[in-house]
Protein backbone atom coordinates (compact mmCIF):
# COMPACT_ATOMS: atom_id res chain seq x y z
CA UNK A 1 112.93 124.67 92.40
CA UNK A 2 112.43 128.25 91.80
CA UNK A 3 109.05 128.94 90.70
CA UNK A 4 107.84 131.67 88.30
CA UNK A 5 104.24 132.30 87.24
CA UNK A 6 105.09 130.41 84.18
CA UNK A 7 105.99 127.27 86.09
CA UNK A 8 103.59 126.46 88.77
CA UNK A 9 101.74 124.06 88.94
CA UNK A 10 97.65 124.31 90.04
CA UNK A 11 98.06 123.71 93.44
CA UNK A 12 94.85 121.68 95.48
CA UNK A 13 93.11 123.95 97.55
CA UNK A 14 94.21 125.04 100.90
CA UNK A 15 92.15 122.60 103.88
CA UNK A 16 91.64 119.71 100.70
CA UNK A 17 93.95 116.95 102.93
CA UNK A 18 96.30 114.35 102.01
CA UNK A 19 95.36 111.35 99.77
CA UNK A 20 92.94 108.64 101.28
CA UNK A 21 96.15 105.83 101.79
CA UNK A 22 98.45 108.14 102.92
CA UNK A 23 96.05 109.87 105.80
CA UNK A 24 95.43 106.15 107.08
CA UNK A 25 99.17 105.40 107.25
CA UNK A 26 99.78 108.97 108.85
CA UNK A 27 97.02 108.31 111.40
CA UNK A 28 98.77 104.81 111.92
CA UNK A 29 102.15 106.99 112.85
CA UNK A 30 100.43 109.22 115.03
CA UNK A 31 98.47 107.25 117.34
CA UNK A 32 101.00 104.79 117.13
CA UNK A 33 103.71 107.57 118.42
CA UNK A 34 101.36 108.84 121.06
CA UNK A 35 100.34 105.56 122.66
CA UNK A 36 104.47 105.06 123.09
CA UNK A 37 104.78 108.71 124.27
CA UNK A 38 104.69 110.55 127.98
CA UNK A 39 104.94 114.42 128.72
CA UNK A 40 108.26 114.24 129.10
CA UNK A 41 109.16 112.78 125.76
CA UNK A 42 106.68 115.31 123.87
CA UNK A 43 108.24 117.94 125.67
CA UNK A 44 111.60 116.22 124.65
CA UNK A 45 110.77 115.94 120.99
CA UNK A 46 109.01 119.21 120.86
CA UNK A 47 111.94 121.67 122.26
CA UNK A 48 114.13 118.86 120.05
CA UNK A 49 112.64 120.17 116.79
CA UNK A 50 112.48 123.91 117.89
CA UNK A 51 116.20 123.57 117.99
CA UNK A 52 116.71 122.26 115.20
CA UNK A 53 114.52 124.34 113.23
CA UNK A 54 115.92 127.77 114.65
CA UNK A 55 119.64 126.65 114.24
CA UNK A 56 118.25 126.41 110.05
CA UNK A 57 116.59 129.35 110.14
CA UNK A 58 119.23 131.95 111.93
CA UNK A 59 121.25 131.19 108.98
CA UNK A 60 119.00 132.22 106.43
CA UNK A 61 119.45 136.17 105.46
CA UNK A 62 116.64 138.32 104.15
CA UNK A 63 116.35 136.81 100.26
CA UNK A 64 116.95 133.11 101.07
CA UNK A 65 114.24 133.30 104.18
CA UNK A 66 111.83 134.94 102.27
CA UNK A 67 112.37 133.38 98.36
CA UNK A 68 109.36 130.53 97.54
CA UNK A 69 110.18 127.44 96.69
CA UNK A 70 108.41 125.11 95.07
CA UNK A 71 109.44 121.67 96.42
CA UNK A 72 107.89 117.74 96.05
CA UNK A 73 105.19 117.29 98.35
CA UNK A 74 106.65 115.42 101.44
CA UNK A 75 104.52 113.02 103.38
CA UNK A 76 101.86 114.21 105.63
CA UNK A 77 102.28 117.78 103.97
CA UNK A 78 98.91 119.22 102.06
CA UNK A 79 99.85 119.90 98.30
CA UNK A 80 98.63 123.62 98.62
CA UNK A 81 101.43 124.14 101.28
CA UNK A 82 104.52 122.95 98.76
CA UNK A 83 105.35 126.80 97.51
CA UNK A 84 105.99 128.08 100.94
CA UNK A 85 109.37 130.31 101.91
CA UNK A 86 111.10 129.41 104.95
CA UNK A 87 109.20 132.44 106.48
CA UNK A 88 106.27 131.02 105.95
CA UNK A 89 106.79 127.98 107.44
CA UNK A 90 107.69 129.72 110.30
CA UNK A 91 104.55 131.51 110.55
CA UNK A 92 102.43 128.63 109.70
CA UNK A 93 104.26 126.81 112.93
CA UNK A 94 103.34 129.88 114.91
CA UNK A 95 100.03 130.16 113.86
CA UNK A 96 99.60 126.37 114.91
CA UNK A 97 101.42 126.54 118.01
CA UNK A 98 99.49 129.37 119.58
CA UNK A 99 96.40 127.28 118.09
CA UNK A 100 97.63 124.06 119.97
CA UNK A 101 98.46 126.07 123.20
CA UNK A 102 95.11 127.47 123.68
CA UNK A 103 93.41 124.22 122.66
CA UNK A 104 95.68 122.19 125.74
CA UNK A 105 94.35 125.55 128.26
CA UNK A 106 91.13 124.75 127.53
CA UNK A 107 90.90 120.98 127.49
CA UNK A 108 92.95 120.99 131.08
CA UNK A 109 90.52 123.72 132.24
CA UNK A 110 88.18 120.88 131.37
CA UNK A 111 86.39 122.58 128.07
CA UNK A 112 86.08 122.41 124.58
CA UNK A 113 87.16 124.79 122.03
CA UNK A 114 83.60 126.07 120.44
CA UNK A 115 85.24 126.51 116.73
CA UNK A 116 86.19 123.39 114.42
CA UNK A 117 89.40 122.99 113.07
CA UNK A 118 90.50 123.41 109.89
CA UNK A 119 93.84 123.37 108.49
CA UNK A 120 92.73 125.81 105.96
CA UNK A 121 92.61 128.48 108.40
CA UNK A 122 96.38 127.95 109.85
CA UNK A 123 98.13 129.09 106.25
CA UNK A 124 100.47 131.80 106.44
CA UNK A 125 100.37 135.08 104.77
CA UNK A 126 102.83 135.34 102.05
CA UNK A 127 104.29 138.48 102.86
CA UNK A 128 106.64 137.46 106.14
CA UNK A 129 109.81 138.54 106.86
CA UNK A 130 112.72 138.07 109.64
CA UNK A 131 110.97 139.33 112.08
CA UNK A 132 109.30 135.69 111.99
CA UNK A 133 111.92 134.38 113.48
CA UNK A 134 111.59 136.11 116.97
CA UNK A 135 107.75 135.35 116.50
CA UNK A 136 108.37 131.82 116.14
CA UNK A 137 110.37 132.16 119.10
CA UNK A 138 107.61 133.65 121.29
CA UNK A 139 104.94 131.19 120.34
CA UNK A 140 107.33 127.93 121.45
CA UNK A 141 107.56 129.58 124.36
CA UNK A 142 103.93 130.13 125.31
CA UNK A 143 102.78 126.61 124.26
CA UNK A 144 106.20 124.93 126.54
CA UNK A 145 104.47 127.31 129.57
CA UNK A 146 101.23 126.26 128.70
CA UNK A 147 102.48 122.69 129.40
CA UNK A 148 104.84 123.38 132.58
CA UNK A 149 101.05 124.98 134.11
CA UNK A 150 100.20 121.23 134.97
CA UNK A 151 102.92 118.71 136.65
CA UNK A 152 100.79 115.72 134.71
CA UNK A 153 97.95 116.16 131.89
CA UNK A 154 94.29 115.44 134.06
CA UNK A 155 92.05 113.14 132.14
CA UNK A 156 90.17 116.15 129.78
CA UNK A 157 88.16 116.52 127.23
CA UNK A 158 88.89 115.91 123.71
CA UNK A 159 88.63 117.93 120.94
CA UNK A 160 88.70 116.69 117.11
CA UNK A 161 92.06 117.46 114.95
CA UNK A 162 90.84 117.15 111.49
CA UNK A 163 92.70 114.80 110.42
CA UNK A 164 93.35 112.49 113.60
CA UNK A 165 90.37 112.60 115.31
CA UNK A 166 89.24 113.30 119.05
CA UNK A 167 92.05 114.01 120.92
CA UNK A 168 93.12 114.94 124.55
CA UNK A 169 95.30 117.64 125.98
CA UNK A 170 98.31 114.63 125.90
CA UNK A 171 98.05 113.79 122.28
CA UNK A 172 97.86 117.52 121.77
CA UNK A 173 101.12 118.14 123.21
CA UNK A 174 102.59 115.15 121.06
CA UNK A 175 101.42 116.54 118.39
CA UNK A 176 103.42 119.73 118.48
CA UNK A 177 106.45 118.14 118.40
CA UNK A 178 105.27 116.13 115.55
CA UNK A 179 104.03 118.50 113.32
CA UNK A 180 107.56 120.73 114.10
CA UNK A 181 109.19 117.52 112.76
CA UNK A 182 107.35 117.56 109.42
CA UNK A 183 107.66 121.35 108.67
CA UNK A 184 111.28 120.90 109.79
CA UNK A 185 111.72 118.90 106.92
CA UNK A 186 109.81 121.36 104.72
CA UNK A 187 112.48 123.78 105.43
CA UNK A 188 115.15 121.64 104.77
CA UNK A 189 113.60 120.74 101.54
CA UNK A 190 113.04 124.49 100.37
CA UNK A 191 116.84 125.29 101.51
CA UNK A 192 117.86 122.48 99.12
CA UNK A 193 115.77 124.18 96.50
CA UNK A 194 117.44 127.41 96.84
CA UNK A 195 120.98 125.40 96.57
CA UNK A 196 119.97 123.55 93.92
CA UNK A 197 119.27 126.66 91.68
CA UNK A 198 122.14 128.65 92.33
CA UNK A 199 124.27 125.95 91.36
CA UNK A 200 123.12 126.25 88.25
């Protein structure tokens, strides 16, 4: 629904996670998915969900791309990020895919990314506007070049996600794919908002 200052609800703060049960059965998913997964599937599932997620958005004008929504929390999404526009899910997902690109460069390059993260630090500003799109756009296409640089992932380093652990560059590049998936849905859900109120 449509949310006014009247209406929302006190959201968690941004970086405070997902319930104890529901992290274990969304680590469960994860490694489950990446164990089953090769580059070529990631990359599959990955340029998948881009698809999918830019054939939603190019149909959303200025007010419906930009209007907050305040939607159920979905699985696997933090509460704090439930009153998002579709802009902003955009930027989040380019904030995280230029994040996940530079953290496969240096893993294959056989280091380790000096700064924790945090997904308190990959929110996106609230002002955002079309322009996202093309954004969006640019940073799918840096992290699928990132991945062409190597014909197969070396053995490398891993670096700690915060909520799945240690990971190498491979379960990195699955993971892109899988977090386009969730926010996909996000954006779906915050659509149906917007449908849902002008109906009424």
């Amino acid at each position: 629904m449509k949310a006014t200052e009247d209406n929302i609800p006190k959201l968690a703060a941004p970086g405070a996670g997902l319930p104890f049960i529901e992290l274990l059965v969304a680590r469960l998913i994860f490694h489950s998915g990446r164990r089953r997964a090769t580059r070529e599937s990631s990359t599959e599932n990955f340029l998948r969900e881009k698809t999918a997620v830019l054939e939603i958005v190019r149909r959303c004008d200025e007010k419906q791309g930009a209007e907050r929504v305040l939607i159920k929390r979905l699985p696997g999404l933090e509460d704090s990020s439930r009153y998002w526009s579709v802009f902003m899910t955009l930027d989040h997902l380019r904030i995280v895919n230029d994040a996940v690109a530079g953290v496969i460069n240096a893993l294959c390059s056989g280091e380790i990314p000096a700064r924790a993260t945090s997904t308190a630090e990959v929110k996106p500003g609230t002002d955002v506007d079309r322009s996202i799109i093309a954004d969006f756009e640019i940073s799918c296409r840096r992290l699928e070049e990132t991945v062409a640089k190597t014909i197969t992932f070396p053995a490398t380093p891993r670096y700690a996600h915060p909520w799945f652990g240690p990971m190498d560059a491979a379960a990195w590049h699955f993971l892109s794919g899988f977090h386009l998936r969730l926010h996909r849905k996000q954006i779906e859900a915050i659509l149906a908002g917007l449908k849902a109120d002008d109906s009424r």
